[in-house]
Each structure stands twice: as structure tokens, then as C-alpha cells.
C-alpha atoms as a PDB file:
ATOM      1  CA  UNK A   1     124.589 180.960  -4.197  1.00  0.00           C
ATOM      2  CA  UNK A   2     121.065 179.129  -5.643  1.00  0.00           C
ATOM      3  CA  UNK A   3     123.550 178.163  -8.613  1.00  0.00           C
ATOM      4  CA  UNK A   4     126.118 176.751  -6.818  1.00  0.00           C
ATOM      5  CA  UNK A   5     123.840 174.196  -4.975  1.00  0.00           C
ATOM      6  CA  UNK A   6     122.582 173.447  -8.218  1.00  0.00           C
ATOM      7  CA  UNK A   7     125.438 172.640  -9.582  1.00  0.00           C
ATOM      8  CA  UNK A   8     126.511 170.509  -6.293  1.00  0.00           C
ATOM      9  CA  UNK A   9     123.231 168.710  -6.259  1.00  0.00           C
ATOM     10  CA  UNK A  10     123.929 167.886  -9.944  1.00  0.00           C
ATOM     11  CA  UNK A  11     127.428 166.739  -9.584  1.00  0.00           C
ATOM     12  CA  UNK A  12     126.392 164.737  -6.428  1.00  0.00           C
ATOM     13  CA  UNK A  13     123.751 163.280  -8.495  1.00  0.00           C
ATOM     14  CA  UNK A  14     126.002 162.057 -11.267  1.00  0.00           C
ATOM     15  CA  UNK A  15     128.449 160.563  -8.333  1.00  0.00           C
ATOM     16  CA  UNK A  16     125.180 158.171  -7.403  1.00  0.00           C
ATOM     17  CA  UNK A  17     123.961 157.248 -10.866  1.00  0.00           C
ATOM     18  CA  UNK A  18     127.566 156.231 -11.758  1.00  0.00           C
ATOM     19  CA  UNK A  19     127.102 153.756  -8.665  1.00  0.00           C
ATOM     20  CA  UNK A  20     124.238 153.169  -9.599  1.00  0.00           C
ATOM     21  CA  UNK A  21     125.149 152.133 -12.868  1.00  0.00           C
ATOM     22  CA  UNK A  22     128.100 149.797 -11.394  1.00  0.00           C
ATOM     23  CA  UNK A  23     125.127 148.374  -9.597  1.00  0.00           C
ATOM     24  CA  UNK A  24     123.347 147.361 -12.365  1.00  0.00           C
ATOM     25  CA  UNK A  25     126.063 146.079 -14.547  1.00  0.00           C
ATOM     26  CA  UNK A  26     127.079 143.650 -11.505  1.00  0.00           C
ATOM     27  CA  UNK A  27     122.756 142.632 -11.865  1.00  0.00           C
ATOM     28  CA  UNK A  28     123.043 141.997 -15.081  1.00  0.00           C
ATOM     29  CA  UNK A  29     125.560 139.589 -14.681  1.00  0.00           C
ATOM     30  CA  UNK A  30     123.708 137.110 -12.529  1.00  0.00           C
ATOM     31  CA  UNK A  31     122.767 133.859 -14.586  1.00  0.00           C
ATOM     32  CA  UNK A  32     118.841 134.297 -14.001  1.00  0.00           C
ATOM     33  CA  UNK A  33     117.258 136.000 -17.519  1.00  0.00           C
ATOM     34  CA  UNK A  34     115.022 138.087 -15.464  1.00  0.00           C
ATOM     35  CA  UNK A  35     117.534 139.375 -13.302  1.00  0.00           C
ATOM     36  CA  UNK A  36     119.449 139.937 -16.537  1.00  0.00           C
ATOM     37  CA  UNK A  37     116.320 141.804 -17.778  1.00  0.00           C
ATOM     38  CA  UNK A  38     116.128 143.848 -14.457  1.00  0.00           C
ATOM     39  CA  UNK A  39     119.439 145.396 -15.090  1.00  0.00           C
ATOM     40  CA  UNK A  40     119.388 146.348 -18.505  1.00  0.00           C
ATOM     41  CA  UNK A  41     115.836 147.839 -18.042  1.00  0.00           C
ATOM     42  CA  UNK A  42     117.913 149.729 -14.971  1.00  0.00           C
ATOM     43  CA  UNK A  43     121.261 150.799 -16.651  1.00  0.00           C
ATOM     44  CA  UNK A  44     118.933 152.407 -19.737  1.00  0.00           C
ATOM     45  CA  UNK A  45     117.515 154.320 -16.913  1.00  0.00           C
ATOM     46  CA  UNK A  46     120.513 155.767 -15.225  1.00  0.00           C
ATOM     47  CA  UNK A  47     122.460 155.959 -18.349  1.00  0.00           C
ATOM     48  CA  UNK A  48     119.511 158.478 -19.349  1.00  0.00           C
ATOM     49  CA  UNK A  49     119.430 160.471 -16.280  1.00  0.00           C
ATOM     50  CA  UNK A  50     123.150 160.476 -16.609  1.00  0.00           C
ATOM     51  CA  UNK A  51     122.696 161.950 -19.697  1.00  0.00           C
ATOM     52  CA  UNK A  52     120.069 164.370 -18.518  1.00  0.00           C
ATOM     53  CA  UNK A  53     122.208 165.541 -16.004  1.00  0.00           C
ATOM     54  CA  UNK A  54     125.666 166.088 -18.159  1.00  0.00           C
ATOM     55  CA  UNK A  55     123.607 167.998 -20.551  1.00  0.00           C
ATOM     56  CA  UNK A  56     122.199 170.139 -18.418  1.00  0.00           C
ATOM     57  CA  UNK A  57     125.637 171.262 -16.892  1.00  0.00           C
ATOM     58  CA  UNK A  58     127.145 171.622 -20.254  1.00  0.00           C
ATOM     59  CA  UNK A  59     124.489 172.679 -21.831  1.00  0.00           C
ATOM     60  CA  UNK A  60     124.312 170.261 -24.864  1.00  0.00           C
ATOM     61  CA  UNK A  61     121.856 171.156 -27.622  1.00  0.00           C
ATOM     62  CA  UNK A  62     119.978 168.188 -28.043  1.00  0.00           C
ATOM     63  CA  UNK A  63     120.464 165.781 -25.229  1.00  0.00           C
ATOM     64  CA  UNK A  64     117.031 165.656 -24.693  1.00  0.00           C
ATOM     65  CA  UNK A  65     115.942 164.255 -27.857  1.00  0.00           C
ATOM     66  CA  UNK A  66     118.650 161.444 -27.478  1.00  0.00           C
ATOM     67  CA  UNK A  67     117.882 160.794 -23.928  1.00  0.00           C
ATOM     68  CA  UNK A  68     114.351 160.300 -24.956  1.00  0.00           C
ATOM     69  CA  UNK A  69     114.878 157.969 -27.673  1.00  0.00           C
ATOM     70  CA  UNK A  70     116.984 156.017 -25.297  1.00  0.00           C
ATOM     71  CA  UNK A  71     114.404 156.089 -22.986  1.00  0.00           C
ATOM     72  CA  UNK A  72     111.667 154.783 -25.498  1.00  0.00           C
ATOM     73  CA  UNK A  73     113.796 152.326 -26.683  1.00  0.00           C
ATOM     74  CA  UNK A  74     114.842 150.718 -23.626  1.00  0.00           C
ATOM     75  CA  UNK A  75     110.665 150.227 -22.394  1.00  0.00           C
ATOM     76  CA  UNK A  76     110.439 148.459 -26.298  1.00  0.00           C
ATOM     77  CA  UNK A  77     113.024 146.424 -25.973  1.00  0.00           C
ATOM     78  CA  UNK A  78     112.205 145.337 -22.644  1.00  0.00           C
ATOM     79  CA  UNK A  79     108.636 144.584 -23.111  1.00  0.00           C
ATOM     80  CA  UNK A  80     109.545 143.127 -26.581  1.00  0.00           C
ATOM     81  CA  UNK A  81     111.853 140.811 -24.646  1.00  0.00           C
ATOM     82  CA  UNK A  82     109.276 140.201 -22.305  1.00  0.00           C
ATOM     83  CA  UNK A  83     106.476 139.018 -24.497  1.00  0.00           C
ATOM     84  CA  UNK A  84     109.290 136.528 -26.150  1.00  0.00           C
ATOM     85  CA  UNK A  85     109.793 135.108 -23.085  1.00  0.00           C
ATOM     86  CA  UNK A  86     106.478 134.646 -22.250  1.00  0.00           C
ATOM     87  CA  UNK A  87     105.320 132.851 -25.177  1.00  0.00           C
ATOM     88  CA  UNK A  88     108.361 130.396 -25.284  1.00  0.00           C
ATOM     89  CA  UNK A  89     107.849 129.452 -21.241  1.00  0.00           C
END
């Protein structure tokens, strides 16, 4: 019983980051660099949790470590991008 809520919850959660994520691609076509920024930063973050979420149903060995890299890389590269910006305006 416990499980199978579980494993609704999950699947109802991977339903709303995959909106989510059709969200963000439609941001991060808007002309503004920021905005553009915004949605990356965004679809990193629900392509993680999707991530998190598919391994923990199929129980993938290591999607943790990846999901974490991801993760780390995504806050670099934003605040990377960031600091660029804010030097050349």
C-alpha cells in the first residue's frame, strides 16, 4: 500500500518536471540573455530531479553521482556566465 503511493507520487512527479522542463525550454528561448540564463539554470535543475527520480524507480547504480555532477556543474556554469556578463556590461 505505502509502496504504491510511492511509486504514484514518483510517477506524478516525473509527469510535472517533464512540464516543467517544456517550461523552461520555451524560457530559454526568449531573446533577453538573462531570461536565457534563467532557463538553463532551471532545465539543469529539473533535468536532475528527473534523474533523481528515474533512478530511484529503477534503481540505477550510480545516478546519484551523475545527478550531482550535473548539479555542480550547472551552479559553475551559471555563475561563470554570470561574472562574464558582469564585467563586459
Amino acid at each position: 500500500m505505502i509502496m504504491d503511493i510511492l511509486l504514484i507520487s514518483e510517477c506524478f512527479l516525473i509527469i510535472a518536471l517533464i512540464v516543467f522542463s517544456f517550461a523552461t525550454l520555451r524560457i530559454i528561448t526568449y531573446k533577453s540573455t538573462s531570461m536565457g540564463l534563467i532557463g538553463t539554470s532551471s532545465f539543469t535543475l529539473a533535468l536532475t530531479l528527473l534523474l533523481v527520480a528515474v533512478g530511484t524507480i529503477y534503481n540505477i547504480g550510480f545516478f546519484k553521482d551523475i545527478a550531482l555532477a550535473l548539479l555542480l556543474l550547472g551552479i559553475v556554469g551559471t555563475i561563470a556566465y554570470a561574472a562574464v556578463m558582469r564585467r563586459a556590461g
